[in-house]
C-alpha atoms as a PDB file:
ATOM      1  CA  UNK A   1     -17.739 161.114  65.150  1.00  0.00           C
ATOM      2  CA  UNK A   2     -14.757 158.677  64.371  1.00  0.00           C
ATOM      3  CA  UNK A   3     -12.034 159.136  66.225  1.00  0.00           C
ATOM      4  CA  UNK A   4      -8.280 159.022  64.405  1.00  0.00           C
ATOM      5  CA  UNK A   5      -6.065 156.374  66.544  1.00  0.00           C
ATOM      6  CA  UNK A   6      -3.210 157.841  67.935  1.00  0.00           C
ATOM      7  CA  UNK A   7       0.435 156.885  67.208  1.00  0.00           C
ATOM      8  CA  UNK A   8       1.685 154.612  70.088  1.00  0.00           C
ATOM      9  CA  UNK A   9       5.690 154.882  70.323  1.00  0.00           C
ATOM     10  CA  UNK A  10       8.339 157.285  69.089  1.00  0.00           C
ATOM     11  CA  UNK A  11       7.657 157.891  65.600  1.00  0.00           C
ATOM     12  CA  UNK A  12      10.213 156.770  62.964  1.00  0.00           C
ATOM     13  CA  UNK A  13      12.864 159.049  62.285  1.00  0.00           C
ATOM     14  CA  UNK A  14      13.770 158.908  58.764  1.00  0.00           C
ATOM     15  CA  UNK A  15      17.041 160.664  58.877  1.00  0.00           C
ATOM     16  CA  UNK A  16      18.268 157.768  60.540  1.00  0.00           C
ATOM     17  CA  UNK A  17      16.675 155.229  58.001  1.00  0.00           C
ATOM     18  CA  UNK A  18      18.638 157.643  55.453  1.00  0.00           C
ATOM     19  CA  UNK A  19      21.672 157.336  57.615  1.00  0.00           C
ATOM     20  CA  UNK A  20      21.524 153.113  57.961  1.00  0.00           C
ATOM     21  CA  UNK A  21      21.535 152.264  54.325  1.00  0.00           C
ATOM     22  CA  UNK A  22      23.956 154.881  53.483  1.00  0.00           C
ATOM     23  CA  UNK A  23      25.941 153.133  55.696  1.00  0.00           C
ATOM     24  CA  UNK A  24      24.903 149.547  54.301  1.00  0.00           C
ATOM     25  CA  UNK A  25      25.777 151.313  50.984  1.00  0.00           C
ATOM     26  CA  UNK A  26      29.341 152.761  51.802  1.00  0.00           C
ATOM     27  CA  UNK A  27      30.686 149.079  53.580  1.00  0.00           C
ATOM     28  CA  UNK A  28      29.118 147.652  50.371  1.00  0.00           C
ATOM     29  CA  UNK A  29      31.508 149.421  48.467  1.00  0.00           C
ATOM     30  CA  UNK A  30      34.320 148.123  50.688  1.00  0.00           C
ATOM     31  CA  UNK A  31      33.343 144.292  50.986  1.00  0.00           C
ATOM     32  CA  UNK A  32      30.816 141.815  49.364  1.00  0.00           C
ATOM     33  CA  UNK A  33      27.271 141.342  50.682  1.00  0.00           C
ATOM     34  CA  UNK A  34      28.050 138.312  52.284  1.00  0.00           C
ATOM     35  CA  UNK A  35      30.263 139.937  54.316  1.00  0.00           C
ATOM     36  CA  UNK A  36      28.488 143.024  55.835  1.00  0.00           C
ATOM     37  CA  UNK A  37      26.646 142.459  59.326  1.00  0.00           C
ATOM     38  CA  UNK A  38      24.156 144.539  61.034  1.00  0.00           C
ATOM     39  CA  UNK A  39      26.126 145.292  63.817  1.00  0.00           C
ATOM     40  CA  UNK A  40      29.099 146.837  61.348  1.00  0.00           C
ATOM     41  CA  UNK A  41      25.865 148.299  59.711  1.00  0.00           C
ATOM     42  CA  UNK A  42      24.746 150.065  62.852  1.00  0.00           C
ATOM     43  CA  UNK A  43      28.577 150.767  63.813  1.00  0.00           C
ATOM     44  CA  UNK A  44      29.307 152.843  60.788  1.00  0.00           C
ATOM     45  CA  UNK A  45      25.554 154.290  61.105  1.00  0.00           C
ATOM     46  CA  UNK A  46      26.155 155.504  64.919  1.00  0.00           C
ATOM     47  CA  UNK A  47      23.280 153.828  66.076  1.00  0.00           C
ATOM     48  CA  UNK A  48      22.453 150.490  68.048  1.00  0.00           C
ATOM     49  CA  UNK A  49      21.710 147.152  66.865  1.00  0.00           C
ATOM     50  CA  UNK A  50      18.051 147.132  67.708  1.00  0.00           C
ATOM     51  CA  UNK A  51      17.539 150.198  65.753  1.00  0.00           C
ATOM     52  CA  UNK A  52      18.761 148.556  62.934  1.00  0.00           C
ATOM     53  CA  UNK A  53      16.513 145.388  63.596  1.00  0.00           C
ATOM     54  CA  UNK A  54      13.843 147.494  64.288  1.00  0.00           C
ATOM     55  CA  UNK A  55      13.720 148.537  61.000  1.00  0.00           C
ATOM     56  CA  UNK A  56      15.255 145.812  58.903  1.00  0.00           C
ATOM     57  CA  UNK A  57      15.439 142.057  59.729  1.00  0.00           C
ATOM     58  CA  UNK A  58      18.069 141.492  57.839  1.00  0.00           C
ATOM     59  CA  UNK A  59      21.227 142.982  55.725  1.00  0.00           C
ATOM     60  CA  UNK A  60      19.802 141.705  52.142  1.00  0.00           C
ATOM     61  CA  UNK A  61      16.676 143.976  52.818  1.00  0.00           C
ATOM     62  CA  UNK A  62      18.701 147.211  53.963  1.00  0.00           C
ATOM     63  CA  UNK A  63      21.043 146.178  50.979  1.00  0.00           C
ATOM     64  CA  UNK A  64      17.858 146.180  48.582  1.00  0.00           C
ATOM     65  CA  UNK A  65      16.611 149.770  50.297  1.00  0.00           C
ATOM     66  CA  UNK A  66      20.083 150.885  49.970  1.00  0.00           C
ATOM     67  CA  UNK A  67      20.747 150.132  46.357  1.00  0.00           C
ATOM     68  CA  UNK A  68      16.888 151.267  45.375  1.00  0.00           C
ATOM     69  CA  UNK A  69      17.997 154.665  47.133  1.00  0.00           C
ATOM     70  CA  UNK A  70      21.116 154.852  44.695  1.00  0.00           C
ATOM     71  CA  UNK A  71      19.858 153.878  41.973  1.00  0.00           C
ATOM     72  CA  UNK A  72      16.755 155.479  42.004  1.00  0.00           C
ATOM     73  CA  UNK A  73      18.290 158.392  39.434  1.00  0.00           C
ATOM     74  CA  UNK A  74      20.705 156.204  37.331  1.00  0.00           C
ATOM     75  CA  UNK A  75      17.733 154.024  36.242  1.00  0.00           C
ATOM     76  CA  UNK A  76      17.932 153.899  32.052  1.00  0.00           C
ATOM     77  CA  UNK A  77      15.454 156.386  30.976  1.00  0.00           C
ATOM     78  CA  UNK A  78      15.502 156.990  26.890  1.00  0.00           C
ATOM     79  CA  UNK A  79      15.052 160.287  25.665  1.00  0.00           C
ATOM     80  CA  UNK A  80      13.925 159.602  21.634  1.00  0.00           C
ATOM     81  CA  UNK A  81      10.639 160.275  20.858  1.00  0.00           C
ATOM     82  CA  UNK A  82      10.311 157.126  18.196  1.00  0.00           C
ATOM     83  CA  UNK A  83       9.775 153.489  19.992  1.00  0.00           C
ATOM     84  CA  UNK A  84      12.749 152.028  17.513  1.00  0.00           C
ATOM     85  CA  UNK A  85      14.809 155.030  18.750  1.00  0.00           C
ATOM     86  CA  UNK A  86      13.515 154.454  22.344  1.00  0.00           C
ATOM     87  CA  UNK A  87      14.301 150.749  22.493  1.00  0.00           C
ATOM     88  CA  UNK A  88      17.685 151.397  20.819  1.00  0.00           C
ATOM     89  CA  UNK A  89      18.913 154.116  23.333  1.00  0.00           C
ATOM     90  CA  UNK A  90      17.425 151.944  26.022  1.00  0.00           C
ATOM     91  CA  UNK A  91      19.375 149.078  25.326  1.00  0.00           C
ATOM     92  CA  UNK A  92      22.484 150.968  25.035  1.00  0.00           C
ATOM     93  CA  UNK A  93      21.843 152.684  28.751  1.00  0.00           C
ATOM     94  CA  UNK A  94      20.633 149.476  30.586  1.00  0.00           C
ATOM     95  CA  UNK A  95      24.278 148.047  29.087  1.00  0.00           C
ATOM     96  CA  UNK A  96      26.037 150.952  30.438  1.00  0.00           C
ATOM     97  CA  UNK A  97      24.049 150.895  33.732  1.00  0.00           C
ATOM     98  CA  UNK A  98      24.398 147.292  34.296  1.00  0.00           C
ATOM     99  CA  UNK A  99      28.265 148.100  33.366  1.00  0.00           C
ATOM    100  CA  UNK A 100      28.685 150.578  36.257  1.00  0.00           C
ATOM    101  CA  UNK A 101      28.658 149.553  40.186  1.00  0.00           C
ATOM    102  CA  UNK A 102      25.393 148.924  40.175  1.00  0.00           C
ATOM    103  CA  UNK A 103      26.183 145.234  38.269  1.00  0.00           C
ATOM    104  CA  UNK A 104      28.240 143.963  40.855  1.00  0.00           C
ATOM    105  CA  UNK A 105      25.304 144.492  43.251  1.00  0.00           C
ATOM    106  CA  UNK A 106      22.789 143.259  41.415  1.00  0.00           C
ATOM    107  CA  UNK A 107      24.796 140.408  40.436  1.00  0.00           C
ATOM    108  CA  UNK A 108      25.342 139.696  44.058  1.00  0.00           C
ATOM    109  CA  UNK A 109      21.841 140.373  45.165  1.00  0.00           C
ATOM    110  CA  UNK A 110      20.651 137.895  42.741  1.00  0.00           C
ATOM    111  CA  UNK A 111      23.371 135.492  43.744  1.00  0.00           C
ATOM    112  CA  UNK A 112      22.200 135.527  47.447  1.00  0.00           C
ATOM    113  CA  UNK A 113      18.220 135.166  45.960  1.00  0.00           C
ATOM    114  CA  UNK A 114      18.786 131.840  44.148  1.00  0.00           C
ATOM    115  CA  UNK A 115      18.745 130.207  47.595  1.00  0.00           C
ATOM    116  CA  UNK A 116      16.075 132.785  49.364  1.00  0.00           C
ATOM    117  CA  UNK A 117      12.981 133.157  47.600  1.00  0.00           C
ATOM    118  CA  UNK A 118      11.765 136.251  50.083  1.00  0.00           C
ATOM    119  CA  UNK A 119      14.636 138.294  48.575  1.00  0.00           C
ATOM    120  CA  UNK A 120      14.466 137.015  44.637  1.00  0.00           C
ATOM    121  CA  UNK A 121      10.231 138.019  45.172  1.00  0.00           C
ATOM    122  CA  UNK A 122      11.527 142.009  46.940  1.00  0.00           C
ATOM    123  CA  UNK A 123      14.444 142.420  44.212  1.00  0.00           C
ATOM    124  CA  UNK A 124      11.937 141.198  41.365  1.00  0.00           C
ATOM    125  CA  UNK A 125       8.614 143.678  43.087  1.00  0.00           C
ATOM    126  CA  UNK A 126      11.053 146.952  43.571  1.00  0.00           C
ATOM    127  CA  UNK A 127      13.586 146.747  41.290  1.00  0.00           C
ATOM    128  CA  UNK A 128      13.337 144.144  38.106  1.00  0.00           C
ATOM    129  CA  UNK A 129       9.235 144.356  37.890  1.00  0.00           C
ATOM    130  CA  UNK A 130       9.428 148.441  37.248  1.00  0.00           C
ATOM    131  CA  UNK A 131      11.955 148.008  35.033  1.00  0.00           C
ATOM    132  CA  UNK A 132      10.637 145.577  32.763  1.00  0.00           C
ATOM    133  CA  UNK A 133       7.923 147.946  32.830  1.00  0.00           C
ATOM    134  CA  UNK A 134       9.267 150.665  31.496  1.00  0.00           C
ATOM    135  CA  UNK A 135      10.449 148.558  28.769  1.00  0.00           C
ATOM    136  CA  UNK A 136       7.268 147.209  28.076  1.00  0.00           C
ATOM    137  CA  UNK A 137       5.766 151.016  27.290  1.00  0.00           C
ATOM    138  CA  UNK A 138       8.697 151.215  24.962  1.00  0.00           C
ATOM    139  CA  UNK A 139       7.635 147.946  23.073  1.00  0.00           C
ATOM    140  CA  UNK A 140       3.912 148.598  23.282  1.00  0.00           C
ATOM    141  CA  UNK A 141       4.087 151.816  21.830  1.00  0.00           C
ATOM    142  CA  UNK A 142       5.859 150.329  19.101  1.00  0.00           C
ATOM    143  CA  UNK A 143       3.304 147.764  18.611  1.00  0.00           C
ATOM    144  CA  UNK A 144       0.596 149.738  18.711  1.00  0.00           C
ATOM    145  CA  UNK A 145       2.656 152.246  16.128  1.00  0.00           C
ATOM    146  CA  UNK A 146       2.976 149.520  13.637  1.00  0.00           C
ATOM    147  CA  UNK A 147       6.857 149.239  14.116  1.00  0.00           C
ATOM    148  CA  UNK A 148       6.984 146.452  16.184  1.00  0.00           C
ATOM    149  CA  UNK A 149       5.488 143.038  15.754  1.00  0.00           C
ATOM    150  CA  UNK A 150       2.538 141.714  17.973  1.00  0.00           C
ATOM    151  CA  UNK A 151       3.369 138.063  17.800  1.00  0.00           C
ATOM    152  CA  UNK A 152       5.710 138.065  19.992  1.00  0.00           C
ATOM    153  CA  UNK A 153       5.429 137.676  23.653  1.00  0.00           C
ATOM    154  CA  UNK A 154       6.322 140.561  25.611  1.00  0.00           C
ATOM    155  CA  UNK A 155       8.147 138.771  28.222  1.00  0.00           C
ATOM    156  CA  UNK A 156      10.093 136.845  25.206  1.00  0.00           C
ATOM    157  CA  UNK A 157      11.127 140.408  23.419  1.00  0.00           C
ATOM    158  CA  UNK A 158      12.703 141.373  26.720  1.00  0.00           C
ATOM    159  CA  UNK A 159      14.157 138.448  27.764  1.00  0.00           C
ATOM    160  CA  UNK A 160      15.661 138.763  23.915  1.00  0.00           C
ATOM    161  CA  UNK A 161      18.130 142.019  25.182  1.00  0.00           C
ATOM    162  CA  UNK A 162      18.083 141.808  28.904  1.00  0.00           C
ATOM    163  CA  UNK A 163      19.475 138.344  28.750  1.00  0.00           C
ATOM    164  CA  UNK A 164      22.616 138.718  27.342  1.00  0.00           C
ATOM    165  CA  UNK A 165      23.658 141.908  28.724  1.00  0.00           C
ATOM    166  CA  UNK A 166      22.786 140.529  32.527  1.00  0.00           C
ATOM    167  CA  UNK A 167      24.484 137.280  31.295  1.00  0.00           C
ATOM    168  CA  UNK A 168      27.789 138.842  30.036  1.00  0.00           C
ATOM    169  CA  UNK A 169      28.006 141.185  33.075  1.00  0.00           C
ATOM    170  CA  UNK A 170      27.760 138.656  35.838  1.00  0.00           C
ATOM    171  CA  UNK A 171      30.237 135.937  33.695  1.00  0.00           C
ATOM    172  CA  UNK A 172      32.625 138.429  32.929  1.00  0.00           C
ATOM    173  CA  UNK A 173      33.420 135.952  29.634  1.00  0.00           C
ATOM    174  CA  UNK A 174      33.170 138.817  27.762  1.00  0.00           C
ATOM    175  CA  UNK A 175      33.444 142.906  27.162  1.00  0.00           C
ATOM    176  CA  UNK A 176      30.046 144.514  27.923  1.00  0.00           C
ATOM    177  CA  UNK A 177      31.214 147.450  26.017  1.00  0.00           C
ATOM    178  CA  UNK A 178      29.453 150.174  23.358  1.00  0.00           C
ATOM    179  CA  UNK A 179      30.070 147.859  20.559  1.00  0.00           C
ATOM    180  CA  UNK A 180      27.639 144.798  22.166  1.00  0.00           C
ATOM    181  CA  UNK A 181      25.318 147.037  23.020  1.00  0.00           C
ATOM    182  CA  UNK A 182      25.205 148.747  19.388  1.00  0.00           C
ATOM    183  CA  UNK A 183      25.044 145.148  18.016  1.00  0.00           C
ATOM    184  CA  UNK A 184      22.691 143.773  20.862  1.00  0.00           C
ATOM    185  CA  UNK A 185      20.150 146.805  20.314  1.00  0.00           C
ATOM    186  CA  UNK A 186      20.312 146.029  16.176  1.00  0.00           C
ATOM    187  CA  UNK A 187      19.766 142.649  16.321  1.00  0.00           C
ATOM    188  CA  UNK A 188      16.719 143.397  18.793  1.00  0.00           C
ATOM    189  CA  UNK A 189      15.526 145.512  16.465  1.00  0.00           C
ATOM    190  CA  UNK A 190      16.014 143.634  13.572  1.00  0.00           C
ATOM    191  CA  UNK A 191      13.792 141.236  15.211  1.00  0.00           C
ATOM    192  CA  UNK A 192      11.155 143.020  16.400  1.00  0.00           C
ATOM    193  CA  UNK A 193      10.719 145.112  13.066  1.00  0.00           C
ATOM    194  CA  UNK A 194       7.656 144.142  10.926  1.00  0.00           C
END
């Protein structure tokens, strides 16, 4: 008979995960990332400093937990049945999502990953790699449809929309507003049609 190994230490207490990165996520709405410290982290939690580090290592990856947490309902998430609908309304939401609050932290997450690969290879597992996805059901089903053409590499087709929206939302050189994304999501589509 195998015996189950028991747990050795207090068990983790999830309430106070919850209550760390909401507090990560409410100074990150004061301040930049590159500001916040774990012990104002743990401060504004009402907890210690090794509870924090216990958990987390660093502020990036309670940022990351924090911003998955927030996010995790605003994602972009098309309701047309058709994939030319589906990629149009798509393209429209990911401009209005990466429009919202959430752009300035992404923008700033990614800023702080160009010179620390271990945070560009979390951001890109939990957040970018599911989203791309999604998007690639959208474009598959298209394909496989007939609406879409196959010679194109997936990578390539999203690369072709995400681009410039995640371009003119962290250069601020111009408007991210309805009528990009209306023109954005044509052109796409324009492309991608057989």
């Amino acid at each position: 008979m195998k015996k189950t190994p028991s747990q050795t230490g207090r068990p983790r207490n999830d309430e106070l995960n919850t209550q760390i990165k909401q507090a990560a996520w409410e100074l990150l709405a004061q301040r930049p990332l590159a500001e916040l410290t774990i012990n104002e982290i743990a401060a504004r939690a009402e907890t210690t400093r090794p509870a924090v580090y216990r958990r987390w290592s660093r502020v990036e990856d309670i940022v990351i937990d924090a911003f998955l947490d927030a996010v995790s309902e605003s994602v972009p998430s098309p309701k047309a049945s058709e994939p030319s609908e589906q990629l149009h309304e798509y393209i429209l939401l990911l401009c209005n999502f990466v429009n919202s609050w959430a752009g300035r932290v992404i923008a700033e997450i990614l800023g702080r990953a160009q010179s620390d690969p271990q945070l560009m290879t979390k951001f890109q597992e939990v957040f970018l790699m599911p989203r791309r996805g999604h998007a690639s059901e959208i474009i598959k089903r298209g394909q496989d449809s007939g609406c879409f053409r196959t010679d194109l590499e997936m990578d390539f087709i999203i690369d072709l929309y995400a681009g410039p929206i995640y371009f003119r939302a962290f250069s601020h050189h111009a408007e991210l507003d309805q009528s990009f994304a209306e023109q954005l999501a044509d052109v796409v589509l324009k492309t991608l049609r057989k």
